[in-house]
Structures are given as C-alpha cells and as structure tokens.
Protein backbone atom coordinates (compact mmCIF):
# COMPACT_ATOMS: atom_id res chain seq x y z
CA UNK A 1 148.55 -127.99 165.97
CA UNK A 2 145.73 -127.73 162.94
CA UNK A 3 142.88 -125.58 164.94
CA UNK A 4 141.64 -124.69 161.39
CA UNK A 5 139.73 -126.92 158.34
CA UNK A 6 142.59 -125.16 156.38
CA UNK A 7 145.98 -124.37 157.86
CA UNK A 8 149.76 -124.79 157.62
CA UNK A 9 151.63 -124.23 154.11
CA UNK A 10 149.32 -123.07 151.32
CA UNK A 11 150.74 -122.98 147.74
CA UNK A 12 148.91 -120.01 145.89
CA UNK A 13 149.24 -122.35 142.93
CA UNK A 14 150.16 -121.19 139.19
CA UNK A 15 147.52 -121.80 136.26
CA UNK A 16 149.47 -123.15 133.08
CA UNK A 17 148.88 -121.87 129.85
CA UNK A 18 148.39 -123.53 126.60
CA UNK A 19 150.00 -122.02 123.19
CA UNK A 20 146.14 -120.97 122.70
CA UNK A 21 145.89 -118.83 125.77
CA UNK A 22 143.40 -121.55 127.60
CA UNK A 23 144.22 -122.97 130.73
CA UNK A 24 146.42 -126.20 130.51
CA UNK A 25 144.46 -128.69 132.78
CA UNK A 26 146.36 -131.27 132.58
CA UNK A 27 149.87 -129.43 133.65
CA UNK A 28 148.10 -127.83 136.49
CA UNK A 29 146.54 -130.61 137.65
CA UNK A 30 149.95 -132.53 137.70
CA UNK A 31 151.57 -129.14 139.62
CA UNK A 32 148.96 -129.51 141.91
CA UNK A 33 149.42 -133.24 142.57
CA UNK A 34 153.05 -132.72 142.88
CA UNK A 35 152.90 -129.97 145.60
CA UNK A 36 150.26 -131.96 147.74
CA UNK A 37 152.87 -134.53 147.88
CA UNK A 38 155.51 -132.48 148.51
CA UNK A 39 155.52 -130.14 151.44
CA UNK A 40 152.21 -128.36 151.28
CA UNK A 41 149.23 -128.53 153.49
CA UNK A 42 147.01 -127.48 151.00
CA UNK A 43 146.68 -125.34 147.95
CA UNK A 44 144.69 -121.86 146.44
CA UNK A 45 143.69 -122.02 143.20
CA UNK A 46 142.84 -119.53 140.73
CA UNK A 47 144.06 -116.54 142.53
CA UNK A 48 145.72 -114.18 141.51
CA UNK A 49 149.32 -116.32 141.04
CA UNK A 50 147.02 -118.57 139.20
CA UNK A 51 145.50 -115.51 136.91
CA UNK A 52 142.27 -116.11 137.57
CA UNK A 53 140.81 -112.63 136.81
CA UNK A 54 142.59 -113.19 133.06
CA UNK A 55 140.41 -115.92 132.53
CA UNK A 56 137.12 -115.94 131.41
CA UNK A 57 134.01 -116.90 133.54
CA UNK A 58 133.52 -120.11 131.62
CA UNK A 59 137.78 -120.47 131.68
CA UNK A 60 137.36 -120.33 135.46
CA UNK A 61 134.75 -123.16 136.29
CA UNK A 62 136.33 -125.28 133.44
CA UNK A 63 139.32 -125.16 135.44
CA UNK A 64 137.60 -125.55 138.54
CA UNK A 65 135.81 -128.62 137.31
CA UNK A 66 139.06 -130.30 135.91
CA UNK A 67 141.21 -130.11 139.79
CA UNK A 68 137.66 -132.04 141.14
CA UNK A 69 137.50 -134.54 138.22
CA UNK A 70 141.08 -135.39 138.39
CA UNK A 71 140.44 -136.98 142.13
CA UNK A 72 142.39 -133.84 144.08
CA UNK A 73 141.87 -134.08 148.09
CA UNK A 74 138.92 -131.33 148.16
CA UNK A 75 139.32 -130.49 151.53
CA UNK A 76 142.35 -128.93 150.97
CA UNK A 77 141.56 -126.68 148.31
CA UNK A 78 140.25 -123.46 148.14
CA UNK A 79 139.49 -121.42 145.31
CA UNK A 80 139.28 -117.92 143.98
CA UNK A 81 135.80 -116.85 143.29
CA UNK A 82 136.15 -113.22 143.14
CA UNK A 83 134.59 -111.04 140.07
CA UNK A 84 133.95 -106.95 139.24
CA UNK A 85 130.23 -108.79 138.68
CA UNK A 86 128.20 -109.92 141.59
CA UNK A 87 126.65 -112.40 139.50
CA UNK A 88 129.81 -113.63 138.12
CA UNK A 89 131.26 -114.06 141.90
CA UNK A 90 127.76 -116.01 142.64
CA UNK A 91 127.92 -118.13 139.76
CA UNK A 92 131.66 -118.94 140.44
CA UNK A 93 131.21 -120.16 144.27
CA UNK A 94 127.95 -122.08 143.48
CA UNK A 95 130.16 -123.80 141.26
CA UNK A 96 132.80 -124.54 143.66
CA UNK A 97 130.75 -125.43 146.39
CA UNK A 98 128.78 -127.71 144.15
CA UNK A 99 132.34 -129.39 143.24
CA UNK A 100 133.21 -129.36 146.85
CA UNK A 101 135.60 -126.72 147.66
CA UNK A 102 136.73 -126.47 151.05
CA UNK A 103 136.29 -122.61 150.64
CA UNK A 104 136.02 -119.78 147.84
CA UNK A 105 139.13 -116.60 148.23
CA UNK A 106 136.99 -113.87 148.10
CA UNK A 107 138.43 -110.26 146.07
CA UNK A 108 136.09 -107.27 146.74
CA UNK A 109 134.40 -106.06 143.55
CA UNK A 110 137.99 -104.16 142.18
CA UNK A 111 136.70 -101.68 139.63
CA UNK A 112 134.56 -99.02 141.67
CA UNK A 113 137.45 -97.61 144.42
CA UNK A 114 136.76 -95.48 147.62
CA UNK A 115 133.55 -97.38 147.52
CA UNK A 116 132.13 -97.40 151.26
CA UNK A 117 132.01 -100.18 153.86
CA UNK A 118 128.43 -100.87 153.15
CA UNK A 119 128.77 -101.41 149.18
CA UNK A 120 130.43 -104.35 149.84
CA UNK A 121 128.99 -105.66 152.98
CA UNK A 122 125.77 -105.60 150.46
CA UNK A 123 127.75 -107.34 147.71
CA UNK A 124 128.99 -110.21 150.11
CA UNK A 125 125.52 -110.49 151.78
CA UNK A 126 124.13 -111.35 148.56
CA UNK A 127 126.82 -113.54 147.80
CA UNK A 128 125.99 -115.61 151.56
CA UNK A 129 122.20 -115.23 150.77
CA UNK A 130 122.79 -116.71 146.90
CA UNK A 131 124.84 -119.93 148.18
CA UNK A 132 122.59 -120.73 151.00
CA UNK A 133 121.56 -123.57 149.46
CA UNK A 134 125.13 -125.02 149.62
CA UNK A 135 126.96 -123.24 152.47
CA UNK A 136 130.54 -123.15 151.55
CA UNK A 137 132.94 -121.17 153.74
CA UNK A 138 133.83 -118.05 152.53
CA UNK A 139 137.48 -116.26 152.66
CA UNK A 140 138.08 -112.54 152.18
CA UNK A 141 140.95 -111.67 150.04
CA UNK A 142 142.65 -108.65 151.34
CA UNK A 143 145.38 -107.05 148.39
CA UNK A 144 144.63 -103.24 148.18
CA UNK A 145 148.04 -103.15 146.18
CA UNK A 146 145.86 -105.15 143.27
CA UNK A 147 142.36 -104.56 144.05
CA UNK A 148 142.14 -101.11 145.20
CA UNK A 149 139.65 -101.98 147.37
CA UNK A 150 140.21 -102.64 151.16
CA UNK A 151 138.40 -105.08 153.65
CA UNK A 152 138.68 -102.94 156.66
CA UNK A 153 139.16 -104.93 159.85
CA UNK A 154 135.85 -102.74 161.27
CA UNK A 155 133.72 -104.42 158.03
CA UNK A 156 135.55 -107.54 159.16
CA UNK A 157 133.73 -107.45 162.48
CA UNK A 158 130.51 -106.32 161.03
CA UNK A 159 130.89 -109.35 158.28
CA UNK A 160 131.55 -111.78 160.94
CA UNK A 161 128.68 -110.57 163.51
CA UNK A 162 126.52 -110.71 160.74
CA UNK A 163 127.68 -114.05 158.75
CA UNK A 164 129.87 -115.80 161.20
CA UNK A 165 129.36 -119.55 160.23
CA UNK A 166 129.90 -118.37 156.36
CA UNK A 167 133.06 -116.03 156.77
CA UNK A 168 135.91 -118.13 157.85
CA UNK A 169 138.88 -116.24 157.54
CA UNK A 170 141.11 -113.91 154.99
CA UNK A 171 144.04 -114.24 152.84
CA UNK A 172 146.17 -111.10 153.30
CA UNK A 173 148.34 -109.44 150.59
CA UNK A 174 149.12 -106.23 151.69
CA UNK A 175 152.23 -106.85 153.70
CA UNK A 176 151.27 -105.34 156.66
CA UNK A 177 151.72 -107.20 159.36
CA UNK A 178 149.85 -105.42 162.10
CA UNK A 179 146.74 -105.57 159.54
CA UNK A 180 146.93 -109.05 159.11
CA UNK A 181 147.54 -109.24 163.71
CA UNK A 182 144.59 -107.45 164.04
CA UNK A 183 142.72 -109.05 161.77
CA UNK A 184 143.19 -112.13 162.95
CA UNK A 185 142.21 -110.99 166.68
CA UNK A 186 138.68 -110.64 165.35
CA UNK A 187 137.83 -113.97 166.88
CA UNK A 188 139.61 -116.82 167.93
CA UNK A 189 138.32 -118.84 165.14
CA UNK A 190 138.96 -116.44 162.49
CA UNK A 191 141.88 -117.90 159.87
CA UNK A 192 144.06 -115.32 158.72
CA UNK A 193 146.69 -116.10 156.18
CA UNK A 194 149.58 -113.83 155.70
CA UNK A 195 150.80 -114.20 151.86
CA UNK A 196 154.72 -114.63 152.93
CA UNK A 197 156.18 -117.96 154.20
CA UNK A 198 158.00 -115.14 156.46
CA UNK A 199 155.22 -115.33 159.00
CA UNK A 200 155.20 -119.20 159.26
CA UNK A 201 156.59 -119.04 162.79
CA UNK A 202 154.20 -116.56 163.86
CA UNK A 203 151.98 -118.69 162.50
CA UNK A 204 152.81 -121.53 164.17
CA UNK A 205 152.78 -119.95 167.68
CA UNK A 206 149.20 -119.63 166.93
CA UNK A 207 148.95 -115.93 165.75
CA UNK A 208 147.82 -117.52 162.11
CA UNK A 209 146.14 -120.14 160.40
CA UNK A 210 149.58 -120.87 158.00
CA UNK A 211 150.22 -119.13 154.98
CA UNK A 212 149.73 -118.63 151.52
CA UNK A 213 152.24 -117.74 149.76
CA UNK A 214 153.19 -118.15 145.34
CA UNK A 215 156.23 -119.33 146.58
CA UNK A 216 155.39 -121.75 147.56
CA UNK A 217 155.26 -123.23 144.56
CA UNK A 218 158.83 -123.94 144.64
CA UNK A 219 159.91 -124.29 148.15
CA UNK A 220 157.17 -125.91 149.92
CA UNK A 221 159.63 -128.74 151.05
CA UNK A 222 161.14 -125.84 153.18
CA UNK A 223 157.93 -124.16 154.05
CA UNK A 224 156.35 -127.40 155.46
CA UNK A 225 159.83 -127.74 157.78
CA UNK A 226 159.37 -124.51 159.20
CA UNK A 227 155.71 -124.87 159.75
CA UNK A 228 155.91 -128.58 160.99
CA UNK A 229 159.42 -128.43 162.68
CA UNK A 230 160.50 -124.96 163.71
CA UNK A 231 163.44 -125.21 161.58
CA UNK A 232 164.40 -121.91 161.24
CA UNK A 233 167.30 -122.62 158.72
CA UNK A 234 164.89 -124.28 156.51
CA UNK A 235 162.60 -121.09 157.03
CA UNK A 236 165.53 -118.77 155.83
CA UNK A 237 166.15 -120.73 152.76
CA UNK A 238 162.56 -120.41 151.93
CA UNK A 239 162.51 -117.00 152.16
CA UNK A 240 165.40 -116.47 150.43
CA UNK A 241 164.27 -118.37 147.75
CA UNK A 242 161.51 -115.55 148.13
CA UNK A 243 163.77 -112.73 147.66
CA UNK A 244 164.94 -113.95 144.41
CA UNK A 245 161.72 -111.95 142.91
CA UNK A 246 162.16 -108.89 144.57
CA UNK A 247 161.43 -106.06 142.46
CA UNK A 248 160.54 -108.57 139.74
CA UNK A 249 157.17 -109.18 138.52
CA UNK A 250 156.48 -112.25 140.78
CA UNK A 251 153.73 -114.33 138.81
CA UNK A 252 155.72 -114.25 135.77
CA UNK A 253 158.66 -115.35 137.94
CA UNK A 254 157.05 -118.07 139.53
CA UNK A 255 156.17 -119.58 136.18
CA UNK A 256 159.38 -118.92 135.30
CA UNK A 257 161.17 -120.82 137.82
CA UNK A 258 158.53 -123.53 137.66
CA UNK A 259 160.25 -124.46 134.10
CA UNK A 260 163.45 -124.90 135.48
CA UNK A 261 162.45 -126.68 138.23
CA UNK A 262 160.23 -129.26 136.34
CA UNK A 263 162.25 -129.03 132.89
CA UNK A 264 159.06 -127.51 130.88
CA UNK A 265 159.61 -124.37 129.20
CA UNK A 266 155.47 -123.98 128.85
CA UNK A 267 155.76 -122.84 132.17
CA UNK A 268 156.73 -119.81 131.68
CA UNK A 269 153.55 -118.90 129.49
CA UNK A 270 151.29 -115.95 131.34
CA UNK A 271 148.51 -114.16 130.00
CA UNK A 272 148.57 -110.18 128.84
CA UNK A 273 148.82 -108.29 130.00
CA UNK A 274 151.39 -109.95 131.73
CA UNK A 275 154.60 -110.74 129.88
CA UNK A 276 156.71 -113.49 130.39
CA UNK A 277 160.32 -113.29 132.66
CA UNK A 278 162.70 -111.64 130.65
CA UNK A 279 165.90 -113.72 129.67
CA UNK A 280 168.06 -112.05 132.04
CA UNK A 281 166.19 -112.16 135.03
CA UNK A 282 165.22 -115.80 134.30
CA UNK A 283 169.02 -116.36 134.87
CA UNK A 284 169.31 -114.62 137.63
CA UNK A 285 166.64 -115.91 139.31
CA UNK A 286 167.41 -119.55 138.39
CA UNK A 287 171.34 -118.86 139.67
CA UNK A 288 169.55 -117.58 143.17
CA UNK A 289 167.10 -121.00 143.28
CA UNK A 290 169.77 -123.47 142.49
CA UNK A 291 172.05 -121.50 144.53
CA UNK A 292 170.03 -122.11 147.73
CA UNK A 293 168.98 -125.43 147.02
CA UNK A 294 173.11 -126.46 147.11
CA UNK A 295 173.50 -125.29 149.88
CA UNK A 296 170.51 -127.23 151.44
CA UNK A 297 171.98 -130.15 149.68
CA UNK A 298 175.32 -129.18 150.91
C-alpha cells in the first residue's frame, strides 16, 4: 500500500522537559521507542508538538543527535528543521541529514508575514543549494494558523519544477481539506500529510501519504487499525480521543495525557510561553481518554 519512503500513521511526537527547561533525552527517546512499537509507521520530531521553535539551536541538534545515538530506525523519522534564520534552518538539516534523517519538516521563515512567493522560494533554494552535499528530502510544513506564512500550492509547483528530487512532500496544518487535495495533486509522487488521523481513510484510498497527527501520541494503536485495516470503529475512537482537546491548548494536552497514560507526571512539563494543562481540564480530558479506551476494551 506504502507508495511513499514515509507513509501511514505518523506520531508528531512530544519533546519532554527536564525541571531545568532542557530537553529530557532520555524520556523522549523511550516515547519514541514505545510508539514505533506500538501502532505508528513512523514519527516527526521536533515540530511544533515537540516545541522545537522553544528550543535553542544547540537544544535542537542535541536532541537530534540523542534519537540517532540511541539506535532509532532512521528511516522513519523525520525532523523539524525550520528557523526565522536561514542559516539556522541550514545548519539544522545539515545536521539531520548528516545523522541520517529520512527527511527535515520544513516551516517558512515565520516572522516577516505577507512576504511574497519569491522570498521564500529564495530562502528554500538556498536551503537545497546549502545541503547539496548531502541530499536529504525536504518536507514543507504548511500551518498559516502558527506561522503566518503560507506555502501556496502555485509556489508548490514552482518548488517542485524547480527542486523535484529534493521536495518530497508537505505536512499540512491548516485544516483545510481541499488545500491539502490539491496539494497533493501536484504530482503523483508528491506526499501530503494531513495533521488529523480524520483523513486516514482518505489516505488510504490513495489521496495521501498517511498522516501526522499529535495525537497520535496516544492512540496510535487505533490510528494504525484504521490505516492498516479499514476499521472504521477503531478510526472513530481515534478521533474521538482527538476531540477531547477541542478548544484546549493541544500541546499542553498531549503532554498532559501522556502522564496519565505512562504514570509520569514530568510529562506534563512545556516550555513558556506555554503553560501546562490546567487541573480541571486535565480531568476532563483524562475522563474522555479512559472513557474511550473502555469501551474499546469493552
């Protein structure tokens, strides 16, 4: 079913936190391990679930270099490598490529907005020209809500005539459904991830390369029945798993509900400016997770 290097269930994986504000290697390393085994097809790390843009530049690769040294299937992880800086975005996928990434998640430089079409087709032409050396496949990371800053399906097409063995395929945030359809009719060989486990029937008809989804996190078992399977009920339970955050602020969430589920309250640690889940709406959302899961069990 796998047309694509990367496809099927993608975890947008959390970053843990130490009390000193670092990243905490050694829990995300075990999250990671525990996710691969468990449902997932692969995993994105360092995006924006996993707070990369909190982090410092040194932060990032440190964390980079600690999923490679810990023996982590490469292949199927890619990583976010996306900066305000063009040399910070260049330093950051020369470093994953050099650690063997299976591809860098690519944010548009996010401070300057309204910027036009050929700003960034310059800043990701620099960014193919300064990793020729080591080729590694680029995806564009599409969240307007976040970054302000659009990849047009037009500079798609321009992108791809211009860099097609370098730009692989795009992660897409923005809920919009006929983007992400469009998008992914830019070629036939084009991945396009939708960020909800919603679309994972879509997806498996062969309209996308999977999903990623921060979700995932904690229902990949039911993610990789939908995606492998068809089930449908398994699908619904996912996605209502999903719903549990709506209206919530979903990374803090996530981290939230990743204590629960693996009985470490360091979990829940995020970095400002976000804030952690507040008591109340940890409850809630750990009365709607255990809620679902009975009736799975059930």
């Amino acid at each position: 079913m796998a047309k694509f290097p990367l496809s099927g269930v993608i975890a947008a994986i959390a970053t843990a936190v130490d009390e000193t504000g670092a990243p905490d290697s050694a829990r995300s390393v075990k999250l990671a391990r525990y996710l691969l085994g468990n449902g997932c097809d692969g995993l994105n790390v360092l995006g924006t679930t996993g707070e990369a843009t909190s982090f410092s530049l040194d932060q990032r690769k440190a964390m980079m270099s600690a999923y490679a040294q810990a023996g982590l299937p490469m292949e199927r992880l890619m990583v976010g490598t996306g900066a305000a800086a063009l040399a910070d975005a260049l330093a950051l996928t020369r470093h994953a490529a050099a650690l063997g990434f299976a591809g860098t998640l690519v944010l548009p430089p996010f401070y300057y907005k309204g910027v036009p079409d050929d700003g960034l087709f310059n800043f990701i032409a620099a960014l193919v020209e300064g990793t020729a050396d080591r080729p590694i496949p680029i995806y564009l990371y599409h969240f307007p809500a976040n970054s302000g800053v659009p990849w047009s399906v037009a500079l798609i097409r321009r992108l791809r005539d211009a860099f097609a063995p370098r730009i692989v395929g795009l992660k897409d945030s923005s809920g919009n459904m006929a983007y992400a359809r469009e998008a992914a009719a830019v070629a036939s060989d084009f991945a396009v991830f939708p960020s909800t486990e919603a679309a994972l029937l879509e997806a498996r008809s062969g309209a996308f390369a999977g999903c990623i989804s921060a979700t995932a996190n904690l229902n990949a078992d039911l993610c990789a029945r939908a995606w492998r399977a068809s089930d449908a009920d398994a699908l619904n339970a996912a996605v209502t798993i999903r719903a549990v955050f709506d209206g919530k602020p979903l990374v803090s969430g996530v981290k939230a509900l990743l204590g629960h589920i693996h009985g470490d309250a360091a979990w829940a640690q995020v970095m400002p400016p976000l804030t952690p889940f507040s008591a109340a709406d940890r409850a809630l959302a750990i009365a709607g997770y255990d809620g679902v899961r009975a009736k799975r069990v059930a």
